[in-house]
N, C-alpha and C. Protein backbone atom coordinates (compact mmCIF):
# COMPACT_ATOMS: atom_id res chain seq x y z
N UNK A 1 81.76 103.51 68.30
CA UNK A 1 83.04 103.52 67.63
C UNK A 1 82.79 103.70 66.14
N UNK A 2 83.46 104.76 65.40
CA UNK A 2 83.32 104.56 63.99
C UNK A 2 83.94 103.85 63.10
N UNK A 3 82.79 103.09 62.25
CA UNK A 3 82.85 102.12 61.44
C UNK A 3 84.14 101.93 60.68
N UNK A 4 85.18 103.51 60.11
CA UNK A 4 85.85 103.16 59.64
C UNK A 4 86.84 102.62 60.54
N UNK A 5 87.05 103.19 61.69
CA UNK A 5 88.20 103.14 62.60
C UNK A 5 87.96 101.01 62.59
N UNK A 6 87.05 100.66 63.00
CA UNK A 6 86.93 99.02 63.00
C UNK A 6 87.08 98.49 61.73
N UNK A 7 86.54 98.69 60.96
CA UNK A 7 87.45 98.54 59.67
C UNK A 7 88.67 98.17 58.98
N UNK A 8 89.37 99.62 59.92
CA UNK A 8 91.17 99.95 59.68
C UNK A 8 91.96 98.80 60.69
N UNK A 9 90.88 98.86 62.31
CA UNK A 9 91.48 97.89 63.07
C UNK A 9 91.28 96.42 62.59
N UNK A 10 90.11 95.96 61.85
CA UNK A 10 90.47 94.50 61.53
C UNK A 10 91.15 94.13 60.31
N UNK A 11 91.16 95.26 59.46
CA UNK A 11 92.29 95.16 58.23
C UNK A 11 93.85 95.06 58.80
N UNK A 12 94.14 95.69 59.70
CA UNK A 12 95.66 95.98 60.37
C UNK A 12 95.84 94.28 61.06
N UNK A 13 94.58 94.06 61.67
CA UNK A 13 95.18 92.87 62.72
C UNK A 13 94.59 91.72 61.32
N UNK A 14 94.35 91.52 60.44
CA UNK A 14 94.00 90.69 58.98
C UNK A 14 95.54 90.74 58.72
N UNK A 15 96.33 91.70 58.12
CA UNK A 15 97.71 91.55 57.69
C UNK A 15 98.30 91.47 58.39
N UNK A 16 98.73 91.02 59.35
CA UNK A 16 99.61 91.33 60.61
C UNK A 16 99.61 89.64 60.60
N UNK A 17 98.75 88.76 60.03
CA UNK A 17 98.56 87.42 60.17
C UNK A 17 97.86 86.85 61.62
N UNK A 18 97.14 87.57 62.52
CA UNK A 18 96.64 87.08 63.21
C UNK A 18 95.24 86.38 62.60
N UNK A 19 94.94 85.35 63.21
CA UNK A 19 93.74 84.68 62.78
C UNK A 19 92.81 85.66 63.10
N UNK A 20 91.42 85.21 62.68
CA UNK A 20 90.38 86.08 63.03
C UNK A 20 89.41 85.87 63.01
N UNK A 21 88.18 85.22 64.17
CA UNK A 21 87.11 84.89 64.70
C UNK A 21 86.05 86.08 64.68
N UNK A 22 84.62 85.49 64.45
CA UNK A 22 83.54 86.39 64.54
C UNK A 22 82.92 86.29 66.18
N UNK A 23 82.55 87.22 66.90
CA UNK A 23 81.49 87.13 68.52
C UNK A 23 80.30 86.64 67.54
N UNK A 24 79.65 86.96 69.27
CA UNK A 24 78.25 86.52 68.90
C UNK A 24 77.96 87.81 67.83
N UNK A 25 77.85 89.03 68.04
CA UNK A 25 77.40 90.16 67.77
C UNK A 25 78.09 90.65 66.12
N UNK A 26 78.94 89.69 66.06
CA UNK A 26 79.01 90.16 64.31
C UNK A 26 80.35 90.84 64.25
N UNK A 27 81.09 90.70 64.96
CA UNK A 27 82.23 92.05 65.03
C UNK A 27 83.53 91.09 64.77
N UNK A 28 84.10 90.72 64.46
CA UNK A 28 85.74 89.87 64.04
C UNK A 28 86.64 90.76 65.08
N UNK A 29 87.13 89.36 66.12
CA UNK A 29 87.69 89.44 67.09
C UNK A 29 88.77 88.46 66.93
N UNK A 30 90.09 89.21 67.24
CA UNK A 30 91.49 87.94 66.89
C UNK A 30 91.73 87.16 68.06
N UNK A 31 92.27 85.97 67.20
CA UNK A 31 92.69 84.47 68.10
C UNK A 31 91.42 83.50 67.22
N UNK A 32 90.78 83.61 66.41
CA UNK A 32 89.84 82.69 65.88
C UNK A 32 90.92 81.70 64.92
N UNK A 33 89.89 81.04 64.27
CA UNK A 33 90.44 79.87 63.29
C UNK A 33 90.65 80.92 62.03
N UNK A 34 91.81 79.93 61.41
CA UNK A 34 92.50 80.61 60.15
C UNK A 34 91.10 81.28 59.49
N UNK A 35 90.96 81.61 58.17
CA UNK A 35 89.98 82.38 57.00
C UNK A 35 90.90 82.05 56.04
N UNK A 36 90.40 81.27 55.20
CA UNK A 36 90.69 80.59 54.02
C UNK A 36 90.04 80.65 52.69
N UNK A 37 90.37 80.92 51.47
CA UNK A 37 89.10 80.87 50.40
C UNK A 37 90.62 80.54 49.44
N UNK A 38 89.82 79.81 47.95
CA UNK A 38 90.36 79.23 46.84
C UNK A 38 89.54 79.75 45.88
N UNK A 39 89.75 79.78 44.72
CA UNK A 39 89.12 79.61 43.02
C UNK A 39 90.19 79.01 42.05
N UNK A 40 89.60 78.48 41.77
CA UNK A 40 90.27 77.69 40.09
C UNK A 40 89.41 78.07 39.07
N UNK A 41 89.87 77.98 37.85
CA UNK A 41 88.70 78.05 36.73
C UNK A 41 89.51 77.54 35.60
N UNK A 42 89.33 77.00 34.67
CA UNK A 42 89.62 76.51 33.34
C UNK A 42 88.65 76.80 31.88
N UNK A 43 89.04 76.92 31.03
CA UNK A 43 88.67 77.28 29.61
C UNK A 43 87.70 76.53 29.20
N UNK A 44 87.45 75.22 29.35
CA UNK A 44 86.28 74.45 29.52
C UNK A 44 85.15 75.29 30.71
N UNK A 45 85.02 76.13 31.22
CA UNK A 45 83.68 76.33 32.19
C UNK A 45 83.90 75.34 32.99
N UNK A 46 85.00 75.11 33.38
CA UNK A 46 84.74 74.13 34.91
C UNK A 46 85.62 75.05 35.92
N UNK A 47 84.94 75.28 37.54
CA UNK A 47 85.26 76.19 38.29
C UNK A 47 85.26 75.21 39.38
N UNK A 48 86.13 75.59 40.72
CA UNK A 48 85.32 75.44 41.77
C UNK A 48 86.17 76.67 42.45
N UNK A 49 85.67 76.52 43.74
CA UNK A 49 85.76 77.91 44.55
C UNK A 49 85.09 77.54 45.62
N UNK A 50 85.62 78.67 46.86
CA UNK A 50 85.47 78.18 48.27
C UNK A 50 85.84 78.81 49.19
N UNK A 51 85.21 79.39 50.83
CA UNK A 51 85.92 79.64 52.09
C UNK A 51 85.61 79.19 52.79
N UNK A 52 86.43 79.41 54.40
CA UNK A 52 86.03 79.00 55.32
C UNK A 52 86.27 79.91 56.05
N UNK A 53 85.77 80.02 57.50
CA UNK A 53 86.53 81.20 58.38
C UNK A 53 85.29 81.68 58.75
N UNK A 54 85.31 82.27 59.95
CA UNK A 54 83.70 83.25 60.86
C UNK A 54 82.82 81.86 61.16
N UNK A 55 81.81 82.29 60.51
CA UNK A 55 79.99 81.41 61.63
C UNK A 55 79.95 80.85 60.12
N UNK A 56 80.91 80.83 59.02
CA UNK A 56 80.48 80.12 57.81
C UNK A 56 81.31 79.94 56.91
N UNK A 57 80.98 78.57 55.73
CA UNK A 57 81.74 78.33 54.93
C UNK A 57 80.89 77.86 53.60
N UNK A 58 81.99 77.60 52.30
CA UNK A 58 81.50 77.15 51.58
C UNK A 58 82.40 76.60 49.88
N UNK A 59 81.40 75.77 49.59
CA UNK A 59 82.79 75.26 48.19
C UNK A 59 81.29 74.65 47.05
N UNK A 60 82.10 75.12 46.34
CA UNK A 60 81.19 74.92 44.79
C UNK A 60 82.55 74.04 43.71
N UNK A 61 81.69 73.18 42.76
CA UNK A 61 82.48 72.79 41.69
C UNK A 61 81.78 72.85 40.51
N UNK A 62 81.66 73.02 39.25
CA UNK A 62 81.27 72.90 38.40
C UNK A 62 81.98 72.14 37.78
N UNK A 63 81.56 70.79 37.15
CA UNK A 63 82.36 70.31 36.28
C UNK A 63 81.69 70.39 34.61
N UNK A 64 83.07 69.55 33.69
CA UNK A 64 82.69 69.85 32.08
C UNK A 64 80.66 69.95 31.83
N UNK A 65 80.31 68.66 32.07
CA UNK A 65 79.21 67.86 31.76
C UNK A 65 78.26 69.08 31.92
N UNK A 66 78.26 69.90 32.99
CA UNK A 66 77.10 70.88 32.90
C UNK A 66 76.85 70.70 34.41
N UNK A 67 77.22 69.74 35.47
CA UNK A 67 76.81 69.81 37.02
C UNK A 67 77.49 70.52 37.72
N UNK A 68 76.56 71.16 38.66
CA UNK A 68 77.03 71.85 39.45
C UNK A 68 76.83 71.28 40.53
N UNK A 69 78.09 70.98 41.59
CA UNK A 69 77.72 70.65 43.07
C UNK A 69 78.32 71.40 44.22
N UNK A 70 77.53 71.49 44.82
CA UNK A 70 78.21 72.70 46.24
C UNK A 70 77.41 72.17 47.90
N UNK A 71 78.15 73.09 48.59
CA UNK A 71 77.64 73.15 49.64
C UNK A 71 78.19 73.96 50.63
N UNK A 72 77.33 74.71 51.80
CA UNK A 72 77.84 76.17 52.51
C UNK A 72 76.55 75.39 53.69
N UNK A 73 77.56 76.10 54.93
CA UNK A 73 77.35 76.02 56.48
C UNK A 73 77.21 77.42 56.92
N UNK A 74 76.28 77.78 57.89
CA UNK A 74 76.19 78.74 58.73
C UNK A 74 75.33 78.49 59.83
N UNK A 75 76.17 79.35 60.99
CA UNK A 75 75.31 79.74 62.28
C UNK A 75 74.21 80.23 62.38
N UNK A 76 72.53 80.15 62.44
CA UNK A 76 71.76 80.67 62.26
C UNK A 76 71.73 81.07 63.66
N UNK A 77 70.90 81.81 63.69
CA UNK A 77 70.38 82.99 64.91
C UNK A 77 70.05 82.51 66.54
N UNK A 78 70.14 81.15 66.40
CA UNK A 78 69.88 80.47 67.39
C UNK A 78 71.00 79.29 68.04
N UNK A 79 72.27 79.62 67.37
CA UNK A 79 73.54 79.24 67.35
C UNK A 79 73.73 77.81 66.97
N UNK A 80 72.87 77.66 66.06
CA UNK A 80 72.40 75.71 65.44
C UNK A 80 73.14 75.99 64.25
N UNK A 81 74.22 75.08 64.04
CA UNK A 81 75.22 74.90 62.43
C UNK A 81 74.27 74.58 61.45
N UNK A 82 73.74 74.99 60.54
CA UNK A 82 72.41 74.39 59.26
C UNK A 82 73.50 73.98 58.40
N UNK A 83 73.30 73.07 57.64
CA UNK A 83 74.20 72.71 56.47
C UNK A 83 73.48 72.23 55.33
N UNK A 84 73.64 73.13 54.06
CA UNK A 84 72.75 72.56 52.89
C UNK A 84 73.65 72.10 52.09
N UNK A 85 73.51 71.37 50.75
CA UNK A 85 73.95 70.37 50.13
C UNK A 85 73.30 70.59 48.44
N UNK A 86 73.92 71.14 47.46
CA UNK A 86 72.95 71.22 46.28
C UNK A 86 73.80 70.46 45.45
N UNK A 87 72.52 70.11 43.96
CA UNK A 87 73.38 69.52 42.54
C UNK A 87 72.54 70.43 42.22
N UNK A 88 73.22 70.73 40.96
CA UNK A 88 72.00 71.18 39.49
C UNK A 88 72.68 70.56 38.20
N UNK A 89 71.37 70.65 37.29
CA UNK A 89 71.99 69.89 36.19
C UNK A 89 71.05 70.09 35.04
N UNK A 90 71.51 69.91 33.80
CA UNK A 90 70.56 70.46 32.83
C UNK A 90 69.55 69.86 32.57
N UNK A 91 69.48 68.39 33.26
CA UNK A 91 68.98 67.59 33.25
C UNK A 91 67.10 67.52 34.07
N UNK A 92 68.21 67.35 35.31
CA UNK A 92 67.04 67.12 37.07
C UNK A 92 66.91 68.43 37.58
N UNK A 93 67.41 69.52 36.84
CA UNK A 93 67.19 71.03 37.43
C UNK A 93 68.11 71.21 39.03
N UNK A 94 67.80 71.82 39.72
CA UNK A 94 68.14 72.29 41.11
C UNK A 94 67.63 71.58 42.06
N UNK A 95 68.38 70.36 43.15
CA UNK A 95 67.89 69.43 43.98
C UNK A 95 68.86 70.18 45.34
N UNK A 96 67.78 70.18 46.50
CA UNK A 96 68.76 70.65 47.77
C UNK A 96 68.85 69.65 48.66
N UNK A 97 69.36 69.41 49.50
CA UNK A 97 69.26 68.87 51.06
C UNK A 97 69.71 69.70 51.95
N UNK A 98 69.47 70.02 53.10
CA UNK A 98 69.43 71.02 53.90
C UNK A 98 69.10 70.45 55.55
N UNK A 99 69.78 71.19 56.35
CA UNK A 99 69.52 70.66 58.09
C UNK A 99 68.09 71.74 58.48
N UNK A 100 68.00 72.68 57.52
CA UNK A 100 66.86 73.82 57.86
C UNK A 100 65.90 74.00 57.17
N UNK A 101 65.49 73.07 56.01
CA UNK A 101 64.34 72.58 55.59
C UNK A 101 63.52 72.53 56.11
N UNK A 102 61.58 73.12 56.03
CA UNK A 102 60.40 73.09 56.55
C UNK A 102 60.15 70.72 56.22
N UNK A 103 59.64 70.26 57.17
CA UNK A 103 59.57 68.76 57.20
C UNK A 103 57.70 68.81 57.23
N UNK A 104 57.05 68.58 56.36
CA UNK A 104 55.69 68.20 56.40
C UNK A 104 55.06 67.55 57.44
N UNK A 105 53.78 67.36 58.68
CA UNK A 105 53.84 66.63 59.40
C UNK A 105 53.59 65.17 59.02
N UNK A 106 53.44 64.71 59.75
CA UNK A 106 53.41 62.74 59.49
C UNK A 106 52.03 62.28 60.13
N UNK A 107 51.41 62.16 58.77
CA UNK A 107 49.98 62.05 59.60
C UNK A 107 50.08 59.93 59.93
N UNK A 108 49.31 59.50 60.60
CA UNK A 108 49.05 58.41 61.08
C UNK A 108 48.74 57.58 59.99
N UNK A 109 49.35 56.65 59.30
CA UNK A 109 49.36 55.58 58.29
C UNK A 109 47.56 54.74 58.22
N UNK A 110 47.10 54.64 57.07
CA UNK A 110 45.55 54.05 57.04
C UNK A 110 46.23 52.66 56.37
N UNK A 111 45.59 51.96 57.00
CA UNK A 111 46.26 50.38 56.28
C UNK A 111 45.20 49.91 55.57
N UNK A 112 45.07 49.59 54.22
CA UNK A 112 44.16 49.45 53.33
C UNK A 112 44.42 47.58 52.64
N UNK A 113 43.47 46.65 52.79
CA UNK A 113 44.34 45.66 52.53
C UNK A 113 44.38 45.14 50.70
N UNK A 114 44.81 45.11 49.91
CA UNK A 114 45.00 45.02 48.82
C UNK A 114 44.31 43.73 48.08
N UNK A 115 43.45 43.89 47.55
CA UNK A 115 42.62 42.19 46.73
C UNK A 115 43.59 41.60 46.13
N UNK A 116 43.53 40.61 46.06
CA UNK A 116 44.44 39.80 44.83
C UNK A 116 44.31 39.76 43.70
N UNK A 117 45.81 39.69 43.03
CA UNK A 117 45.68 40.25 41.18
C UNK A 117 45.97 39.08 40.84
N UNK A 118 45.42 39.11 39.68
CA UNK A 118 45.60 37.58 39.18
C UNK A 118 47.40 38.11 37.88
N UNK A 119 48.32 37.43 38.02
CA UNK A 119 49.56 37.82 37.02
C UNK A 119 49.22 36.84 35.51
N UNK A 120 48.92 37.48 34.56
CA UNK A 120 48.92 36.96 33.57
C UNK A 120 49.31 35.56 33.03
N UNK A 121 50.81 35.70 33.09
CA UNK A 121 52.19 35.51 32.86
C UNK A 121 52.42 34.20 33.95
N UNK A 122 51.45 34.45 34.97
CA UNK A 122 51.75 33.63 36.65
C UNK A 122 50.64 32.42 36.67
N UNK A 123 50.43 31.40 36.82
CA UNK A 123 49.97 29.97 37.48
C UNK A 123 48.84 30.36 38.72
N UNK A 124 49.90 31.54 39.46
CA UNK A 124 49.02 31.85 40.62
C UNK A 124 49.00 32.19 41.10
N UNK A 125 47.65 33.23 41.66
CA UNK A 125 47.34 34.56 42.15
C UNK A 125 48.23 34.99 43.13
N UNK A 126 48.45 36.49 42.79
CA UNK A 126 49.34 37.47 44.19
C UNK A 126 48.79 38.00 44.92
N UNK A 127 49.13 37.97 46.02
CA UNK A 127 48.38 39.00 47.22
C UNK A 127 49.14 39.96 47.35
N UNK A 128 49.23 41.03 47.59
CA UNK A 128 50.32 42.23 48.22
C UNK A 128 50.31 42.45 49.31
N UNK A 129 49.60 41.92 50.44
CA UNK A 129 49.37 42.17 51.82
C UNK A 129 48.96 43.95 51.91
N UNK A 130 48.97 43.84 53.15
CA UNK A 130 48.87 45.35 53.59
C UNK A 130 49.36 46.41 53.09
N UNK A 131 48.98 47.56 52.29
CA UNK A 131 49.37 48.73 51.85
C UNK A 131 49.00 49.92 52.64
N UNK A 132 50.11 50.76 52.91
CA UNK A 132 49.55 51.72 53.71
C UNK A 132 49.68 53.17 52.99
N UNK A 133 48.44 53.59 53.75
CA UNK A 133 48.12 55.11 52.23
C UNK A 133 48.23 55.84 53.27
N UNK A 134 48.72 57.53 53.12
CA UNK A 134 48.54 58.24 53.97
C UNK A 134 47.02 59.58 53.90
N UNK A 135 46.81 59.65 54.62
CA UNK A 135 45.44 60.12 55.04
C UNK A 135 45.16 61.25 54.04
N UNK A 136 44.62 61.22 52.75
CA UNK A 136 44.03 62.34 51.87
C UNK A 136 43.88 63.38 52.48
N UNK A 137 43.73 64.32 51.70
CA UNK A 137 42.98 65.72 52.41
C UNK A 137 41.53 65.60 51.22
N UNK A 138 40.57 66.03 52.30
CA UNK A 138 38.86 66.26 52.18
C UNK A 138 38.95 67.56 50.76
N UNK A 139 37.86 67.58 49.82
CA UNK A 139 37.87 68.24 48.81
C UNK A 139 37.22 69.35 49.60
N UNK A 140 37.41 70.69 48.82
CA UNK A 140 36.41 71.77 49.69
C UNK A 140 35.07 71.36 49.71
N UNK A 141 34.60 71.98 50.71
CA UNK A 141 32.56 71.72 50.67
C UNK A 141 32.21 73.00 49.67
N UNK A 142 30.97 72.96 49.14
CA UNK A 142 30.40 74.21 48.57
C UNK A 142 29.87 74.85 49.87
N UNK A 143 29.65 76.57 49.20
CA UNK A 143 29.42 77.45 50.60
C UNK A 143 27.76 76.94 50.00
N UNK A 144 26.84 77.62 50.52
CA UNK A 144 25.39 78.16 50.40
C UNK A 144 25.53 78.89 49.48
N UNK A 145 26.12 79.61 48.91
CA UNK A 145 26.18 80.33 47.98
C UNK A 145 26.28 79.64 46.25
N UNK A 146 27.67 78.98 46.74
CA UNK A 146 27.81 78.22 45.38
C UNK A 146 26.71 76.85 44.99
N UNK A 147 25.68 76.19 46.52
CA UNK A 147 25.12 75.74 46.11
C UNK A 147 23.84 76.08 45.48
N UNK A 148 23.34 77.48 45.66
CA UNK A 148 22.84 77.86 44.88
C UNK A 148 22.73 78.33 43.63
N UNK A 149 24.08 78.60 43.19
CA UNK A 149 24.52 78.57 41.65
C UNK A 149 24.29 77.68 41.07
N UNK A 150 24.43 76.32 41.81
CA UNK A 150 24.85 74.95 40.63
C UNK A 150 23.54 74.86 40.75
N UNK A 151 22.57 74.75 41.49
CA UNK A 151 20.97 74.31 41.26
C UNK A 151 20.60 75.49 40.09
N UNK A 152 20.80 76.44 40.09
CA UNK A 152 20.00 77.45 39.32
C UNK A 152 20.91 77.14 37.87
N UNK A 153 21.96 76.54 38.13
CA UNK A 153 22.63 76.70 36.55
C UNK A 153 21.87 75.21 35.70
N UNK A 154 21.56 74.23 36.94
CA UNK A 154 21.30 72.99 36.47
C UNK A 154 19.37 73.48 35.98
N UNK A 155 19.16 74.42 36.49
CA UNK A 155 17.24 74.87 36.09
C UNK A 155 17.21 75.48 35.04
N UNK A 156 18.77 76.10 34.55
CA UNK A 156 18.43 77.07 33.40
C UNK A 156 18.78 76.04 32.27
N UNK A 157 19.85 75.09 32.52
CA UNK A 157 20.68 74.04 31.35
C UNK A 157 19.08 73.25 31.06
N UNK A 158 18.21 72.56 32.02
CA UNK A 158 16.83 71.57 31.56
C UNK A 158 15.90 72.21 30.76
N UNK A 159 15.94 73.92 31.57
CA UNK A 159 15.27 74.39 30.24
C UNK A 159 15.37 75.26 29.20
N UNK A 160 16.90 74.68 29.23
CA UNK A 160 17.47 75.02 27.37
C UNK A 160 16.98 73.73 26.62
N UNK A 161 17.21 72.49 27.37
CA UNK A 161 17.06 71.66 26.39
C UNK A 161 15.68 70.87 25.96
N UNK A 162 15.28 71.40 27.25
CA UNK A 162 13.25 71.46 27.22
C UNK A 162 12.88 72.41 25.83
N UNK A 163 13.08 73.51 25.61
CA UNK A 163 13.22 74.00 24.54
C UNK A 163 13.87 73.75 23.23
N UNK A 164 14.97 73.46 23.23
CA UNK A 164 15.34 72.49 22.04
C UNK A 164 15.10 71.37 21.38
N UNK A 165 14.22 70.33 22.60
CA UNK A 165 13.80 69.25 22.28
C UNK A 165 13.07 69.08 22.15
């Protein structure tokens, strides 16, 4: 079917006031939920703005101070709602929260037990009990290669100073 002809047909059934839903496949099919969007703006730089309607939505505010807060929903590819959540500020920069965020794994807690500090200020000593650290990562090893650099750099540095001294 050509593109304009679908086009003309969802512009015609858009004014006609029928609602209008997205398929799976991307195409706006009527009988869906309303499609809604707003903007405001004022002379001070404070905005907000916003839609809703299809596999997504979204609303932003800016207020005087310089923050910006928003947040927008969509259907990702696997038909899971993700929903992120931002501030920014001139301050703390750009902070997100998000349902589709990469999550680091969770390595197994090392329980390390803490000596006692003596408090200055205190009569008598604190313990902190159990502290739990999570598992470092190992520094690189040298190859064979680089350990032969550092020996030969450490043979040439003894006899620079074998010579100087």
């Amino acid at each position: 079917m050509n593109a304009f002809v679908v086009f003309a047909s969802v512009l015609a059934v858009a004014s006609a006031g029928v609602p209008l839903a997205y398929n799976g496949l991307g195409y706006a099919v009527a009988g869906g939920p309303v499609s809604s969007q707003y903007q405001a703006q004022d002379e001070l730089g404070q905005y907000s703005y916003g839609y809703a309607g299809g596999p997504s939505a979204k609303s932003e505010v800016r207020t005087a101070d310089g923050v910006t807060r928003g947040g927008y929903s969509y259907i990702d590819a696997n038909g899971i709602v993700q929903q992120v959540q931002y501030v920014a500020d001139p301050v703390n920069g750009f902070r997100v929260a998000a349902t589709n965020l990469p999550v680091a794994p969770v390595a197994g807690p090392a329980v390390v037990a803490a000596a006692p500090v003596a408090l200055a200020a205190a009569p008598v000593a604190y313990s902190a009990g159990p502290v739990h650290i999570a598992a470092l990562p190992l520094p690189p090893a040298d190859t064979p290669e680089v350990t032969a650099a550092k020996i030969q750099h450490a043979h040439a540095h003894a006899e620079a100073l074998a010579r100087s001294g």
